[in-house]
PDB file of N, CA and C in Angstrom:
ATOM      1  N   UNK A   1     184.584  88.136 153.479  1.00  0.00           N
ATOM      2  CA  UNK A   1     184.218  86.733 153.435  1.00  0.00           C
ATOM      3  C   UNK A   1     183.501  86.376 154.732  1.00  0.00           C
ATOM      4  N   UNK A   2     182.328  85.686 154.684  1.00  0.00           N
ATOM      5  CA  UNK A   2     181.884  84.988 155.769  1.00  0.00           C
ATOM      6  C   UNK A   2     181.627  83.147 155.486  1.00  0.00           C
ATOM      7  N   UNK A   3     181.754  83.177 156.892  1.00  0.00           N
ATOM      8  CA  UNK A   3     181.793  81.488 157.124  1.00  0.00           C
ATOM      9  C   UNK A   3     179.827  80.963 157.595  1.00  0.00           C
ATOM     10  N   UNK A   4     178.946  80.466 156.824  1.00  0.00           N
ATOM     11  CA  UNK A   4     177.736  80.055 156.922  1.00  0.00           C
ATOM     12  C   UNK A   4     177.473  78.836 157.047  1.00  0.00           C
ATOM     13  N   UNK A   5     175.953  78.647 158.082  1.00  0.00           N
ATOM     14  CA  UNK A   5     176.208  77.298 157.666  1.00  0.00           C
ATOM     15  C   UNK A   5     174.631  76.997 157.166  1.00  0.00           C
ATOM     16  N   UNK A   6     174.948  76.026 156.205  1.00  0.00           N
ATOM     17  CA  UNK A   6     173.989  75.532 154.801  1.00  0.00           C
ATOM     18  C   UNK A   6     173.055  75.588 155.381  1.00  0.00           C
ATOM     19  N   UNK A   7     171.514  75.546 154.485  1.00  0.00           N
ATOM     20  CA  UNK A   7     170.325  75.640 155.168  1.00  0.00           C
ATOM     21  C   UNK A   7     170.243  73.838 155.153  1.00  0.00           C
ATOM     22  N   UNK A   8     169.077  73.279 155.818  1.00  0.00           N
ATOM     23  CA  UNK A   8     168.651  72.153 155.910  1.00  0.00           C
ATOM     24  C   UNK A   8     168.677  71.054 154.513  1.00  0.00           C
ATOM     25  N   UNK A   9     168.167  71.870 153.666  1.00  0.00           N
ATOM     26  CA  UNK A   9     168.041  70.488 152.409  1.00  0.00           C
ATOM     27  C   UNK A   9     169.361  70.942 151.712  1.00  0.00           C
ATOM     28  N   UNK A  10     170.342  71.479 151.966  1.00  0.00           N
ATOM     29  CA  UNK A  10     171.433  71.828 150.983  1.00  0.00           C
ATOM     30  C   UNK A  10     172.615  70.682 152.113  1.00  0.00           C
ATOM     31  N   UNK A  11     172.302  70.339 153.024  1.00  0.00           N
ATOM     32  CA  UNK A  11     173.513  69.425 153.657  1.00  0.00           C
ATOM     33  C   UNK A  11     173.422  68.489 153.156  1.00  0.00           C
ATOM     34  N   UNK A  12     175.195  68.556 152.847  1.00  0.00           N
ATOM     35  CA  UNK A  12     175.570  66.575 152.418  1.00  0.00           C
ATOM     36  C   UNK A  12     174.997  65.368 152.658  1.00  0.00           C
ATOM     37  N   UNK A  13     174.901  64.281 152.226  1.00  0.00           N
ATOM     38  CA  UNK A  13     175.014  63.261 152.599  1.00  0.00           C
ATOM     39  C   UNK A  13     175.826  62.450 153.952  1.00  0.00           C
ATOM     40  N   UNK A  14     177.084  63.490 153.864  1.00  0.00           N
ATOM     41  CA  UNK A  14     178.178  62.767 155.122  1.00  0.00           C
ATOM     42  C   UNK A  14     178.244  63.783 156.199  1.00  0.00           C
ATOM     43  N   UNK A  15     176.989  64.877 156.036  1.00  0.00           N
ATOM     44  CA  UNK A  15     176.508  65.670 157.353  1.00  0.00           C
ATOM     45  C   UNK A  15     177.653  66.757 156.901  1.00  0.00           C
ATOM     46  N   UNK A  16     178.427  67.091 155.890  1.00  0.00           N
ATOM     47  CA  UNK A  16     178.850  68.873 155.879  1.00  0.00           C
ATOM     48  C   UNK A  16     178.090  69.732 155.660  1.00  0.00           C
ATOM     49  N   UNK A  17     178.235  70.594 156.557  1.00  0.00           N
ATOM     50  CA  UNK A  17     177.299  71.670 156.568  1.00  0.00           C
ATOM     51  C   UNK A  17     177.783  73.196 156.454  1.00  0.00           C
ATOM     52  N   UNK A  18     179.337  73.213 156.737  1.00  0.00           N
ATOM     53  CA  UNK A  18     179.704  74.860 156.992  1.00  0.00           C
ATOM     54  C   UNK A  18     180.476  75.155 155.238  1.00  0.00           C
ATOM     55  N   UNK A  19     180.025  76.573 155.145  1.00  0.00           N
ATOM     56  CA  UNK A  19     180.914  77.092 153.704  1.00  0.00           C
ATOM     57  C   UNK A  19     181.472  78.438 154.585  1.00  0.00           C
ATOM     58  N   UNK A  20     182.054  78.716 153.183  1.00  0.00           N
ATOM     59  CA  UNK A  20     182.709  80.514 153.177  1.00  0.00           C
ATOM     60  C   UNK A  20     182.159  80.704 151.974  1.00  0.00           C
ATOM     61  N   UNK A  21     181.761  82.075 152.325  1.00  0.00           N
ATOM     62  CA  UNK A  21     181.305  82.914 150.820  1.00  0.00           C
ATOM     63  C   UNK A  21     182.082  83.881 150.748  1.00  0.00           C
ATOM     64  N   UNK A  22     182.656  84.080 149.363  1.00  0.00           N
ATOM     65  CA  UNK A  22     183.743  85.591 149.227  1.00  0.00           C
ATOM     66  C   UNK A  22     183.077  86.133 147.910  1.00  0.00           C
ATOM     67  N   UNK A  23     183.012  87.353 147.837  1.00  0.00           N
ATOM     68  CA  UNK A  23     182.554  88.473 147.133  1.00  0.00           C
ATOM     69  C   UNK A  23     183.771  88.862 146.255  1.00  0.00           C
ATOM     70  N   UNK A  24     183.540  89.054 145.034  1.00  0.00           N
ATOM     71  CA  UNK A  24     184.778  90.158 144.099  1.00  0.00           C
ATOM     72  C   UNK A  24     184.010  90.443 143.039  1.00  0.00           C
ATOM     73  N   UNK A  25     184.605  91.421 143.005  1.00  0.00           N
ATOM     74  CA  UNK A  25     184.273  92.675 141.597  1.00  0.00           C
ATOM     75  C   UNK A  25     184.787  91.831 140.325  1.00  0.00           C
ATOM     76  N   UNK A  26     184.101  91.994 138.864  1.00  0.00           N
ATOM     77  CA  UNK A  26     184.711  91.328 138.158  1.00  0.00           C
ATOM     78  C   UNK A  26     185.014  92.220 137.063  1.00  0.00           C
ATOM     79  N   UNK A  27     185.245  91.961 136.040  1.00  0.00           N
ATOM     80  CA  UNK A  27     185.790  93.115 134.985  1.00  0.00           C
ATOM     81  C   UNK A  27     184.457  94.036 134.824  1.00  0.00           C
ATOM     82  N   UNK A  28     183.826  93.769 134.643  1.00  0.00           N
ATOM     83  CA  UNK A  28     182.431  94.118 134.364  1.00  0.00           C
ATOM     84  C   UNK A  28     181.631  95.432 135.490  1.00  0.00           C
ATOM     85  N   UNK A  29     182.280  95.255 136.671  1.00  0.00           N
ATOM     86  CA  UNK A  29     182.125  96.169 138.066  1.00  0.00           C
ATOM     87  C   UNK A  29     181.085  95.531 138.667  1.00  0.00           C
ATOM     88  N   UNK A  30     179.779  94.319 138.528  1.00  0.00           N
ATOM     89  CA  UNK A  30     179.791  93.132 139.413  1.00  0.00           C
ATOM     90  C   UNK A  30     179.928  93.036 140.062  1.00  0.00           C
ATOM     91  N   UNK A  31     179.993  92.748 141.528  1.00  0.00           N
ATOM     92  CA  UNK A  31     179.707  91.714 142.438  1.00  0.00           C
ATOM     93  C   UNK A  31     179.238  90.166 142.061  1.00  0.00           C
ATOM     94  N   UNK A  32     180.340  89.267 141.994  1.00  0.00           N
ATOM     95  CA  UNK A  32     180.145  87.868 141.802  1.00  0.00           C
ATOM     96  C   UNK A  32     180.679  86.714 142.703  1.00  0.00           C
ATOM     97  N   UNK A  33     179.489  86.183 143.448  1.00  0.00           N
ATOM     98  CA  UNK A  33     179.833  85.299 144.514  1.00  0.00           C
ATOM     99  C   UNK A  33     180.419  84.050 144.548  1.00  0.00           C
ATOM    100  N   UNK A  34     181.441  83.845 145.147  1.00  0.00           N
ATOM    101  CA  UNK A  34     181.916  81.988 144.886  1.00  0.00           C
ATOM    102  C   UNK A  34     181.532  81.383 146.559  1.00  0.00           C
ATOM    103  N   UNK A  35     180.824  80.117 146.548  1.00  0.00           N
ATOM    104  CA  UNK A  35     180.701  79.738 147.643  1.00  0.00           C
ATOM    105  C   UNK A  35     182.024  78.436 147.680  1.00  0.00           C
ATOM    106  N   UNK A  36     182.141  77.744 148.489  1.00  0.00           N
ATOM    107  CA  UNK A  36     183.120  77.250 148.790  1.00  0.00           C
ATOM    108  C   UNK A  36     182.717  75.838 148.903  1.00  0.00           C
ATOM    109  N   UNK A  37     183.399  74.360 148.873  1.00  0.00           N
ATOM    110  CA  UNK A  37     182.769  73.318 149.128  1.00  0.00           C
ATOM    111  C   UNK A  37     182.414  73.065 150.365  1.00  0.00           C
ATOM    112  N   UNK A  38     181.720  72.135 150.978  1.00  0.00           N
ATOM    113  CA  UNK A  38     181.464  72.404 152.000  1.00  0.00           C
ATOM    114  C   UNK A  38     181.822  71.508 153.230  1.00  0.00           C
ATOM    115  N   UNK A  39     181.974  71.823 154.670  1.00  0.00           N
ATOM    116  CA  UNK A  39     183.347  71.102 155.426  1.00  0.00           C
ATOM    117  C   UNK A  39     182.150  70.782 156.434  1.00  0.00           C
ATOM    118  N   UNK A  40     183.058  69.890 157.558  1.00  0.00           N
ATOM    119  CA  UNK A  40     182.336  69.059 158.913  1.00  0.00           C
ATOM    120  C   UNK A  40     181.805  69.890 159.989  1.00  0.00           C
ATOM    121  N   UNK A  41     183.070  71.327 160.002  1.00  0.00           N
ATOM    122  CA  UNK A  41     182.892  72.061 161.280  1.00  0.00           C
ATOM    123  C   UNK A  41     183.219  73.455 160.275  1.00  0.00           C
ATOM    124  N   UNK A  42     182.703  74.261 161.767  1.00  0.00           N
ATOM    125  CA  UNK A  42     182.768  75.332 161.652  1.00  0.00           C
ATOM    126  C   UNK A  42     184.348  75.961 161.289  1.00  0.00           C
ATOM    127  N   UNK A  43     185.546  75.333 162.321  1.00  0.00           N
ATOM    128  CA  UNK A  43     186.772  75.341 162.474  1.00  0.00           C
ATOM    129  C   UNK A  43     187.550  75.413 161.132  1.00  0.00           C
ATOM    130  N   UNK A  44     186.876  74.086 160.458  1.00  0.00           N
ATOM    131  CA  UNK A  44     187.592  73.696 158.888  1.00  0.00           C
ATOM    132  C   UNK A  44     187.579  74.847 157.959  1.00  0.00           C
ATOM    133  N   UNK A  45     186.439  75.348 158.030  1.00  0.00           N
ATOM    134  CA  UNK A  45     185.675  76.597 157.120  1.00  0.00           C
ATOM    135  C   UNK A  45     186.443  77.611 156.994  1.00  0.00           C
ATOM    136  N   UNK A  46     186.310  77.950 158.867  1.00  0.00           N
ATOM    137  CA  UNK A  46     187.680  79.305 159.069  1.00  0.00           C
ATOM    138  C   UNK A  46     188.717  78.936 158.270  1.00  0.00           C
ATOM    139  N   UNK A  47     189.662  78.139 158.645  1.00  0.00           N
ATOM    140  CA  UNK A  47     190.949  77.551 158.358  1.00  0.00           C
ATOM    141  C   UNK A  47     191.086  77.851 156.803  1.00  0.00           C
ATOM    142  N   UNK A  48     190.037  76.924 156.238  1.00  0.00           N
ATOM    143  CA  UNK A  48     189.929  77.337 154.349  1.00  0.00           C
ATOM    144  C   UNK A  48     189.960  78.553 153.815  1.00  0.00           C
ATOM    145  N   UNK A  49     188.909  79.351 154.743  1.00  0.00           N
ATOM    146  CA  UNK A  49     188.923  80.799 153.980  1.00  0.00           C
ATOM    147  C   UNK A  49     190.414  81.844 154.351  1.00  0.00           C
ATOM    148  N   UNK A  50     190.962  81.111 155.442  1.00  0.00           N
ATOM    149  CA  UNK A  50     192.366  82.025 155.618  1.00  0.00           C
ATOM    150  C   UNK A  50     192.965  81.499 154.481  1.00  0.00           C
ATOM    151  N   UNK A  51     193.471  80.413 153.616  1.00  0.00           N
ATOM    152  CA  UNK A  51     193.944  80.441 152.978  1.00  0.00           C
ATOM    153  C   UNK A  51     193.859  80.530 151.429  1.00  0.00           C
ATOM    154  N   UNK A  52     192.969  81.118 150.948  1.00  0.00           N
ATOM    155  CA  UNK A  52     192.019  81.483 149.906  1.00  0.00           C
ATOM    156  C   UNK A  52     192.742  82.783 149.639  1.00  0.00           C
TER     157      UNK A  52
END
């Protein structure tokens, strides 16, 4: 998993900008990406993806 932060026209309205992206295999053998909603700081991001 990594913690990114959004390109320019993909930031919120209320200025969030940081995600986590995590990778998993799916039945299929795939690679299928889930990005995460997206938070204020960098800090929040970490925090989310530890508990994922």
């Amino acid at each position: 998993m990594s913690v990114r932060q959004l390109k320019e026209n993909k930031i919120t309205k209320d200025g969030r900008a940081w995600v986590f992206i995590q990778y998993s295999k799916g039945l299929d053998g795939k690679r299928h990406q889930y990005q995460s909603q997206a938070y204020m700081t960098e800090e929040e991001a970490i925090q989310a993806e530890k508990y994922i």
